[in-house]
C-alpha atoms as a PDB file:
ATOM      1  CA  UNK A   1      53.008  46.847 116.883  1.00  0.00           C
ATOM      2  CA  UNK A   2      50.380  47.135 113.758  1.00  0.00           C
ATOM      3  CA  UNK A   3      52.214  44.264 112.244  1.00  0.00           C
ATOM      4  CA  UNK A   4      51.854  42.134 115.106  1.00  0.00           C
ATOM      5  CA  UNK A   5      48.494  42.940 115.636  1.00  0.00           C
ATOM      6  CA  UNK A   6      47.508  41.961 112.260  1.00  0.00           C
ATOM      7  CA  UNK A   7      49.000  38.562 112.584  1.00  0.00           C
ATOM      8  CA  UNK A   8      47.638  37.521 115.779  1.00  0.00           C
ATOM      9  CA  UNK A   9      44.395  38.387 113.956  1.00  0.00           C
ATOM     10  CA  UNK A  10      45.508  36.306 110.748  1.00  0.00           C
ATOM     11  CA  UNK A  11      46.366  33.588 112.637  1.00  0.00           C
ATOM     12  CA  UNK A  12      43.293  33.005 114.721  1.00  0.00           C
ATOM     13  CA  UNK A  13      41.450  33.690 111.259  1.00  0.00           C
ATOM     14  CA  UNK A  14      43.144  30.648 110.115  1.00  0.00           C
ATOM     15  CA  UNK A  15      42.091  28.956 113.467  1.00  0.00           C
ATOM     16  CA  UNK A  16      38.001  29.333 112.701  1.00  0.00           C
ATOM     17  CA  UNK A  17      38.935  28.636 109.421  1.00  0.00           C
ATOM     18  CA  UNK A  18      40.667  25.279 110.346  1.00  0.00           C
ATOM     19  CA  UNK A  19      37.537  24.500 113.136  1.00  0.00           C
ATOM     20  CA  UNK A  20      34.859  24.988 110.134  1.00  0.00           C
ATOM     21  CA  UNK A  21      36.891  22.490 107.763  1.00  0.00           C
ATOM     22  CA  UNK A  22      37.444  19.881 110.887  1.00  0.00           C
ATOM     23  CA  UNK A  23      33.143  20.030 111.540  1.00  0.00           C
ATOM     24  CA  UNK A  24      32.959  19.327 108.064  1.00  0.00           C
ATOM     25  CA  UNK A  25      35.067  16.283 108.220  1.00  0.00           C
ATOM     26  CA  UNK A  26      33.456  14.933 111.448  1.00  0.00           C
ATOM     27  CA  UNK A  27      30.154  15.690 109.893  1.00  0.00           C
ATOM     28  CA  UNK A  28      31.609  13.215 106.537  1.00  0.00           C
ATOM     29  CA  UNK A  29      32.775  10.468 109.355  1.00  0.00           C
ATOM     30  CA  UNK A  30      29.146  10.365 110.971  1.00  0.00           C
ATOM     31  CA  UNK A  31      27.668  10.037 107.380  1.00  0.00           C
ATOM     32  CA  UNK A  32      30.405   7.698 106.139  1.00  0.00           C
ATOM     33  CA  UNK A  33      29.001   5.984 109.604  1.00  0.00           C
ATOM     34  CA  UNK A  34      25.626   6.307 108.838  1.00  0.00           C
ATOM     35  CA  UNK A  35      25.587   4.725 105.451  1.00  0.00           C
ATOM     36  CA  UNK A  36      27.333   1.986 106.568  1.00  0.00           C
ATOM     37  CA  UNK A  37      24.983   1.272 109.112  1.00  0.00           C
ATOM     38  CA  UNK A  38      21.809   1.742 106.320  1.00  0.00           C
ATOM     39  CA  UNK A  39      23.611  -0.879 104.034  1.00  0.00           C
ATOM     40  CA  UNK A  40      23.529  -2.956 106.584  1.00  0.00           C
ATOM     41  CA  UNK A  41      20.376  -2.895 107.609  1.00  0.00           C
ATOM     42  CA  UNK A  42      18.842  -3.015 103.803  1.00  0.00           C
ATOM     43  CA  UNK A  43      20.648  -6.054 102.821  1.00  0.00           C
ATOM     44  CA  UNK A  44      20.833  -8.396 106.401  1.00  0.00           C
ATOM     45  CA  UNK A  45      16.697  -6.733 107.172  1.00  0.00           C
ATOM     46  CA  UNK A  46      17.779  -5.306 110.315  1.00  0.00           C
ATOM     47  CA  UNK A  47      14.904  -3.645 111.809  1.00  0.00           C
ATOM     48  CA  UNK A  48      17.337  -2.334 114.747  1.00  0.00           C
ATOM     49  CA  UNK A  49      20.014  -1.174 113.030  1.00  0.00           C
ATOM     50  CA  UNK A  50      17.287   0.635 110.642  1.00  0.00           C
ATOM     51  CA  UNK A  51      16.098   2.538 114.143  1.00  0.00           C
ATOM     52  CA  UNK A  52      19.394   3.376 115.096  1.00  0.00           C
ATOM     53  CA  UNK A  53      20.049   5.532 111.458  1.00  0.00           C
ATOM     54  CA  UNK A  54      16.445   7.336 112.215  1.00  0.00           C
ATOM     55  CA  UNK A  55      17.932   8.223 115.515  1.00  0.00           C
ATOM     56  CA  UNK A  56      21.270   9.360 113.642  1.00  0.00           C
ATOM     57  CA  UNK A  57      20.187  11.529 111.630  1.00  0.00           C
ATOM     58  CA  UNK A  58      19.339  14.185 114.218  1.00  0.00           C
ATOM     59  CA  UNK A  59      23.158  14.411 114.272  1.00  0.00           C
ATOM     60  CA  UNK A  60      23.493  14.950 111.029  1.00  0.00           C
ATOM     61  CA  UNK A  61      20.850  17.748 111.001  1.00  0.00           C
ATOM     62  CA  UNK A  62      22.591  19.130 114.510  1.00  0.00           C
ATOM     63  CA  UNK A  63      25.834  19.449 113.032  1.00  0.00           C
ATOM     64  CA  UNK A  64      24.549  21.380 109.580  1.00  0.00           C
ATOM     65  CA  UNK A  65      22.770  23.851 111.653  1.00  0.00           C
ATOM     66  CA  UNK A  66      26.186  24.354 114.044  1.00  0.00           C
ATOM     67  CA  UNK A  67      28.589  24.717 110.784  1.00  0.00           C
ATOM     68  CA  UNK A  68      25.830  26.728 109.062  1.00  0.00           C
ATOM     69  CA  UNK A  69      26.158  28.990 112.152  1.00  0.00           C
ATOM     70  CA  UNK A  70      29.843  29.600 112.354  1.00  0.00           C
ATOM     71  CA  UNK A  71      29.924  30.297 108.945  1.00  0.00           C
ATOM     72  CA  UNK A  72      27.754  33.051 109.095  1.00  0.00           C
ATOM     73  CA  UNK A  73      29.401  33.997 112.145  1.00  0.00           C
ATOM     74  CA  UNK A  74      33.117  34.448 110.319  1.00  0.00           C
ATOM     75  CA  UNK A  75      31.694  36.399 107.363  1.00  0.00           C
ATOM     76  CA  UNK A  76      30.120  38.427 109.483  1.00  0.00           C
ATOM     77  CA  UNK A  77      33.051  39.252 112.002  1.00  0.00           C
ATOM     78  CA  UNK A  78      36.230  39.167 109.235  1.00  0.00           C
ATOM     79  CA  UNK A  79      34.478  40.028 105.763  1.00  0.00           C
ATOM     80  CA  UNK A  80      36.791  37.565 104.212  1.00  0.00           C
ATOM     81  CA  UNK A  81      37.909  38.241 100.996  1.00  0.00           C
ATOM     82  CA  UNK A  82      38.924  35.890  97.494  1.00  0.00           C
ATOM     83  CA  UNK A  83      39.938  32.128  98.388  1.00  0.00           C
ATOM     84  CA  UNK A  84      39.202  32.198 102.074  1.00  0.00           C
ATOM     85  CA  UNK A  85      35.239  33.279 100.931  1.00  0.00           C
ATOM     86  CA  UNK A  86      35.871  30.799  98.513  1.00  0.00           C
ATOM     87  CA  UNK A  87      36.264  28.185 101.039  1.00  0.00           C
ATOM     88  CA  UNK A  88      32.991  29.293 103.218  1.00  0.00           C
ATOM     89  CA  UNK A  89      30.740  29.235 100.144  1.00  0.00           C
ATOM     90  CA  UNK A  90      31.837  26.303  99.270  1.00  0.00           C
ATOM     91  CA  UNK A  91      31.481  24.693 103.033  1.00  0.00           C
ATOM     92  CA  UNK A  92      28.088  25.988 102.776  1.00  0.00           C
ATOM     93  CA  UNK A  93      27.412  23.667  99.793  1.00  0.00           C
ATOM     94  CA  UNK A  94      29.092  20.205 101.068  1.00  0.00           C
ATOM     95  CA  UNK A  95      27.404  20.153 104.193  1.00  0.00           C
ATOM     96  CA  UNK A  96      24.220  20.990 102.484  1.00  0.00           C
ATOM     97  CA  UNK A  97      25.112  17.442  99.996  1.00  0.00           C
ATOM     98  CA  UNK A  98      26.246  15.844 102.959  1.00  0.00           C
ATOM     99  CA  UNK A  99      23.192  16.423 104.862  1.00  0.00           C
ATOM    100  CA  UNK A 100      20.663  15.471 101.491  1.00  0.00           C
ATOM    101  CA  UNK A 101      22.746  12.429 102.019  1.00  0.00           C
ATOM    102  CA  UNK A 102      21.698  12.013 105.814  1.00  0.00           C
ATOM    103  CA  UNK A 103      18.053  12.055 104.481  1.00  0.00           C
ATOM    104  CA  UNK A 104      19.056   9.320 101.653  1.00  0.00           C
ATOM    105  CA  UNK A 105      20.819   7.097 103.932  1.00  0.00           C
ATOM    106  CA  UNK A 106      17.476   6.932 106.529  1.00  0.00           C
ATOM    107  CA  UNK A 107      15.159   5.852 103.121  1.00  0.00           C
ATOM    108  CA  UNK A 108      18.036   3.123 102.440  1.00  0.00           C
ATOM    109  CA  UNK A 109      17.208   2.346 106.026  1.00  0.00           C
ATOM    110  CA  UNK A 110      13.565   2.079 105.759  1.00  0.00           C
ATOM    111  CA  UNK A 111      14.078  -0.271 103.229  1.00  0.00           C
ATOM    112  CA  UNK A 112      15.148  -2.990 104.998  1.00  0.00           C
ATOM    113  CA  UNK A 113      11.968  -5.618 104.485  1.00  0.00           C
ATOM    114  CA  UNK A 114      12.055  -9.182 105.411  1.00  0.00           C
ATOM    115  CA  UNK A 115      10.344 -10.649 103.102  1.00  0.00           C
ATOM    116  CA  UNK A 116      12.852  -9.040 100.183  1.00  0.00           C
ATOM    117  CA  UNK A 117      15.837 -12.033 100.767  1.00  0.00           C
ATOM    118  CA  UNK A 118      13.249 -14.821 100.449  1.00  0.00           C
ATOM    119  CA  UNK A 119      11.418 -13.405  97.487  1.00  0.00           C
ATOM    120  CA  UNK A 120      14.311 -11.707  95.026  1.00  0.00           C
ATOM    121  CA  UNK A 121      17.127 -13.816  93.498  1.00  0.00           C
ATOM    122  CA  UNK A 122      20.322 -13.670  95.535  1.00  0.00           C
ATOM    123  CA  UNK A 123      21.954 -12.238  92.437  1.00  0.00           C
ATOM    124  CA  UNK A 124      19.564  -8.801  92.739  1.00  0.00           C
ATOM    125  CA  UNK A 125      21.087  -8.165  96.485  1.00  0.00           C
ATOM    126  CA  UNK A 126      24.695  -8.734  95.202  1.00  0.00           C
ATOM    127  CA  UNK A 127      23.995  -6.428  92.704  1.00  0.00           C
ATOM    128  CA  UNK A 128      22.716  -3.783  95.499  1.00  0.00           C
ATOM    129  CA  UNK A 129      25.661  -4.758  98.150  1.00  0.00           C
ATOM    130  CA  UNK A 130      27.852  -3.391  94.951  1.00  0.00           C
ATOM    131  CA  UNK A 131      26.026  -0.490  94.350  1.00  0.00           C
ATOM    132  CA  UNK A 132      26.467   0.164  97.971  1.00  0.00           C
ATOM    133  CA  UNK A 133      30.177  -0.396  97.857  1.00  0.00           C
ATOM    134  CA  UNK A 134      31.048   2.096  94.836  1.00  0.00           C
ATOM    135  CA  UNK A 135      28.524   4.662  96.653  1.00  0.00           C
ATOM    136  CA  UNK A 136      30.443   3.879 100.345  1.00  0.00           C
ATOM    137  CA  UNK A 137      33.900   4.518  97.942  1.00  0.00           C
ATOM    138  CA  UNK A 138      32.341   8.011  96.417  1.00  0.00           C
ATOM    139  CA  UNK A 139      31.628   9.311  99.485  1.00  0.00           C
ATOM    140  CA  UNK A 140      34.968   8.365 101.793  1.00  0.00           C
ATOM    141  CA  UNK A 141      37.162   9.247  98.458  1.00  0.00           C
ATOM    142  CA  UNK A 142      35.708  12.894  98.591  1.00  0.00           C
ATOM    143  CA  UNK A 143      35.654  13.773 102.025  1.00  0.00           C
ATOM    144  CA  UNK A 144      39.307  12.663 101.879  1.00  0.00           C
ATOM    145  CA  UNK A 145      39.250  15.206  98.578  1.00  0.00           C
ATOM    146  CA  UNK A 146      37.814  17.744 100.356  1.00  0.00           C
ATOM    147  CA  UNK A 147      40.466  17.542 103.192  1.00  0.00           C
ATOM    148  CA  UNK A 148      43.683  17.452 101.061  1.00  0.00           C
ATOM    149  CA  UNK A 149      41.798  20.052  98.706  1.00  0.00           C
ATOM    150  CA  UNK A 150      43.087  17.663  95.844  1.00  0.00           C
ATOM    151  CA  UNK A 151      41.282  18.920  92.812  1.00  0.00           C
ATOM    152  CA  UNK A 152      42.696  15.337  90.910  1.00  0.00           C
ATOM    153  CA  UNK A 153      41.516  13.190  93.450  1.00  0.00           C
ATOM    154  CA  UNK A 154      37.891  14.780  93.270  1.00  0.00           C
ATOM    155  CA  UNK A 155      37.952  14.592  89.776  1.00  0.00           C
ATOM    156  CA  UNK A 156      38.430  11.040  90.199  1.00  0.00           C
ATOM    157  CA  UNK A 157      35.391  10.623  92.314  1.00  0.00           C
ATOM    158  CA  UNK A 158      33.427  12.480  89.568  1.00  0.00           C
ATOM    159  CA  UNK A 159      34.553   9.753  87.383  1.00  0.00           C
ATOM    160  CA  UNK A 160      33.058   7.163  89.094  1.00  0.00           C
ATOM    161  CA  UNK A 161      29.570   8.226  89.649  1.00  0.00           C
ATOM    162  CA  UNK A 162      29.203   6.953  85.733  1.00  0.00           C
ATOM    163  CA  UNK A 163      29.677   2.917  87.652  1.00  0.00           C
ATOM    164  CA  UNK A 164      26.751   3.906  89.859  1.00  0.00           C
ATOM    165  CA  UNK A 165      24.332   4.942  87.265  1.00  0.00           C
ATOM    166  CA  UNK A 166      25.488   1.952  85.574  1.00  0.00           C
ATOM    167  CA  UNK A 167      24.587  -0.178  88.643  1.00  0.00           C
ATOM    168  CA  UNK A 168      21.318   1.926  89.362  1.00  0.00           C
ATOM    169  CA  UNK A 169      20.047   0.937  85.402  1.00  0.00           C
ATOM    170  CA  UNK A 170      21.002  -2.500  85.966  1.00  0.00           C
ATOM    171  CA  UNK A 171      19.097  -3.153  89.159  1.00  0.00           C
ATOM    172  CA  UNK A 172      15.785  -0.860  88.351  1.00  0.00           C
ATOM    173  CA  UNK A 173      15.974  -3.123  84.780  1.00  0.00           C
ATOM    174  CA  UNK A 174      16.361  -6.618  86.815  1.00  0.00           C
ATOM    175  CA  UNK A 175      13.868  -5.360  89.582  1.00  0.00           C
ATOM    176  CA  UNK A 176      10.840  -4.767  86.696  1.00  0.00           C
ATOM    177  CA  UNK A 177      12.146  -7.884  85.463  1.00  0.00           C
ATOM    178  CA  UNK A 178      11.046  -9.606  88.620  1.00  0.00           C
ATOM    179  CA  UNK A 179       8.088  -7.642  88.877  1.00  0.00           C
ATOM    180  CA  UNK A 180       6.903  -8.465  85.636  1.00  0.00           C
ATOM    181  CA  UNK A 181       7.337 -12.346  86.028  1.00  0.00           C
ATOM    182  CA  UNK A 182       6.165 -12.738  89.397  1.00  0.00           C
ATOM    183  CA  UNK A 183       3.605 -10.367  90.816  1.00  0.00           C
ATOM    184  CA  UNK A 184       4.540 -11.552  94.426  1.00  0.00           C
ATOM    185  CA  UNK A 185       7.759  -9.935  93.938  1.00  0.00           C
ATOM    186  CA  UNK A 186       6.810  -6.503  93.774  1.00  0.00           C
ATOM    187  CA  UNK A 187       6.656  -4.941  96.979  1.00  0.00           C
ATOM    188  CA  UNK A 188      10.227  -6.284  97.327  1.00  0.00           C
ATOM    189  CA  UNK A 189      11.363  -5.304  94.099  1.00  0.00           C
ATOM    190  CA  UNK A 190       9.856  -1.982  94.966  1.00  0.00           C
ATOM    191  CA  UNK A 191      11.516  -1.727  98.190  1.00  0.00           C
ATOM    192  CA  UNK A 192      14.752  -2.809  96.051  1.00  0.00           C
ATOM    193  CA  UNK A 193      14.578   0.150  93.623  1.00  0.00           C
ATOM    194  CA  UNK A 194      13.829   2.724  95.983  1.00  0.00           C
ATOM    195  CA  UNK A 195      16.874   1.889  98.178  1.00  0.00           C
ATOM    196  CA  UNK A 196      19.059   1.481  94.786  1.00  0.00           C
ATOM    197  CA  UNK A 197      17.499   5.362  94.177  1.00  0.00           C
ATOM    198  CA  UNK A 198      18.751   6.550  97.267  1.00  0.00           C
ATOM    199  CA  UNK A 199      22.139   5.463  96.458  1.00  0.00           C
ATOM    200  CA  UNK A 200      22.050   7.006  93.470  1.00  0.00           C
ATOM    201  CA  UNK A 201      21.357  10.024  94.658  1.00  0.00           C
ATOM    202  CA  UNK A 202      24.402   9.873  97.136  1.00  0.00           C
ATOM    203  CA  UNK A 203      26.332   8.869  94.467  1.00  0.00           C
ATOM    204  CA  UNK A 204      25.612  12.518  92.681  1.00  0.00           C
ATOM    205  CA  UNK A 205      25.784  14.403  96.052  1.00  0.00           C
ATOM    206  CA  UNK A 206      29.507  12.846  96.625  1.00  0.00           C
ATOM    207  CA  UNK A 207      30.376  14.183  92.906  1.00  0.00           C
ATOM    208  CA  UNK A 208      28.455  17.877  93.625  1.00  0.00           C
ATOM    209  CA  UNK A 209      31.341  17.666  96.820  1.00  0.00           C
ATOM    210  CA  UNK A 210      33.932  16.875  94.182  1.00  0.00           C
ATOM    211  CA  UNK A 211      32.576  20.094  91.707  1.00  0.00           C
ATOM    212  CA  UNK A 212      32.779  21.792  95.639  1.00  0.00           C
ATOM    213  CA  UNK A 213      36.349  21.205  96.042  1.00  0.00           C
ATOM    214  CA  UNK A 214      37.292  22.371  92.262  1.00  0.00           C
ATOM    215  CA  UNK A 215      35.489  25.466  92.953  1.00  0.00           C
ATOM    216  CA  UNK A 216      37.756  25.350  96.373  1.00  0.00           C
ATOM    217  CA  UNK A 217      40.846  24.979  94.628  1.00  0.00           C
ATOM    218  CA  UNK A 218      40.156  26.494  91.238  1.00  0.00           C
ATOM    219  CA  UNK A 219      37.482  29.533  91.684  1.00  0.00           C
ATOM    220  CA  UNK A 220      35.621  27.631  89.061  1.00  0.00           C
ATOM    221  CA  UNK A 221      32.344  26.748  88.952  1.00  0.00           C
ATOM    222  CA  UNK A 222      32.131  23.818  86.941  1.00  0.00           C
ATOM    223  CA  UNK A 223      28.880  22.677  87.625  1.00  0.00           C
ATOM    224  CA  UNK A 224      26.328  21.465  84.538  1.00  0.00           C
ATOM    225  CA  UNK A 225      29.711  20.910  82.223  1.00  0.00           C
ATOM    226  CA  UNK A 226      30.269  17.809  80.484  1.00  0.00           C
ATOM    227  CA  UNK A 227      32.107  15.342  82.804  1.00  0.00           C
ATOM    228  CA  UNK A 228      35.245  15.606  80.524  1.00  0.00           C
ATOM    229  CA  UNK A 229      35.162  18.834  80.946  1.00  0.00           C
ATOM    230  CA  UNK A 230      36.090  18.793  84.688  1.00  0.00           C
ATOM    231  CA  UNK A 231      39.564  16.922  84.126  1.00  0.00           C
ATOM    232  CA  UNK A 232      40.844  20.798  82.371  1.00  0.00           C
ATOM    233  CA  UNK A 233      40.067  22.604  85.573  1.00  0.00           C
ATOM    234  CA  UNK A 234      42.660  25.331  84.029  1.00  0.00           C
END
């Protein structure tokens, strides 16, 4: 009777568990959503579309606070012990990324200006739709990551945050370029490098997820170590 007792409890253990690590991956497909929407609206200066990711956001903050919440709520209840406290410490830290990235998406929003498509070369915005791209890439590889709990797979996202640096030096270099040439250019070369910032910074929030699911499968923190480093998770 014990013994069936204790895996009725096991089992809807493994329920919560399972609801937490769905949240997180609806709370990944409204940011994958949201960044799609804040590309958009940089590059085609879509003042609308710009509104709707301010409005978004709330949902992005709504759904932190709720995961946040049962979190707390299943350490407090079951006390869980070794991998499955594992995996709520390490929820706690993607949803914090994912939210930073909510915030990041809303400035690429903001910097949707009309004026930046008349007055930059056509090259600079390819150069951003790219950057965009490889950023949109990080992020859907490591929720995917993250769902699989496939340490190779996030170490492969970890990889490619080195192309969006490269991307991010490339633009802020053309942008003062521009600036430097043509004093009419700079508020839109300004607006240009702060939205090529923002992606940057998702770019390193989708690789702290991919450090999140090591730590997931591994128990190591491998945070701070040379990027090499993370392909011997052993």
């Amino acid at each position: 009777m014990q013994n069936r007792h204790s895996q009725h409890i096991s089992r809807e253990f493994n329920d919560e568990l399972e609801t937490i690590r769905s949240q997180v991956l609806r709370m990944g497909g409204l940011l994958e959503t949201q960044l799609d929407k804040a590309i958009r609206a940089m590059l085609d200066n879509d003042q609308a579309l710009a509104a709707e990711v301010k409005r978004g956001d709330a949902g992005i903050n709504r759904m932190e606070m709720e995961i946040d919440a049962a979190c707390i709520d299943v350490v407090a209840r079951r006390q869980p012990a070794a991998s499955d406290l594992r995996f709520i410490i390490g929820v706690f830290k993607t949803i914090a990324d994912l939210e930073r990235m909510g915030d990041e998406s809303k400035r690429v929003a903001k910097m949707s200006a009309a004026e930046r498509a008349s007055v930059l070369p056509v090259e600079i915005n390819a150069e951003l739709r790219h950057m965009g791209e490889l950023v949109q890439g990080m992020l859907h590889d490591v929720l995917d990551a993250f769902a699989r709990l496939d340490d190779q797979a996030a170490l492969a996202v970890a990889r490619q945050d080195e192309r969006v640096d490269a991307k991010y030096k490339l633009i802020t270099t053309e942008a003062m370029r521009f600036m430097a040439e043509d004093p009419a250019s700079v508020q839109a070369a300004m607006s240009l490098m702060w939205a090529a910032r923002a992606l940057e910074r998702i770019g390193d929030r989708s690789q702290n997820i991919a450090e999140h699911v090591i730590y997931l499968v591994h128990g190591r923190d491998v945070r701070h170590l040379p990027l090499d480093d993370l392909f011997n998770p052993q």
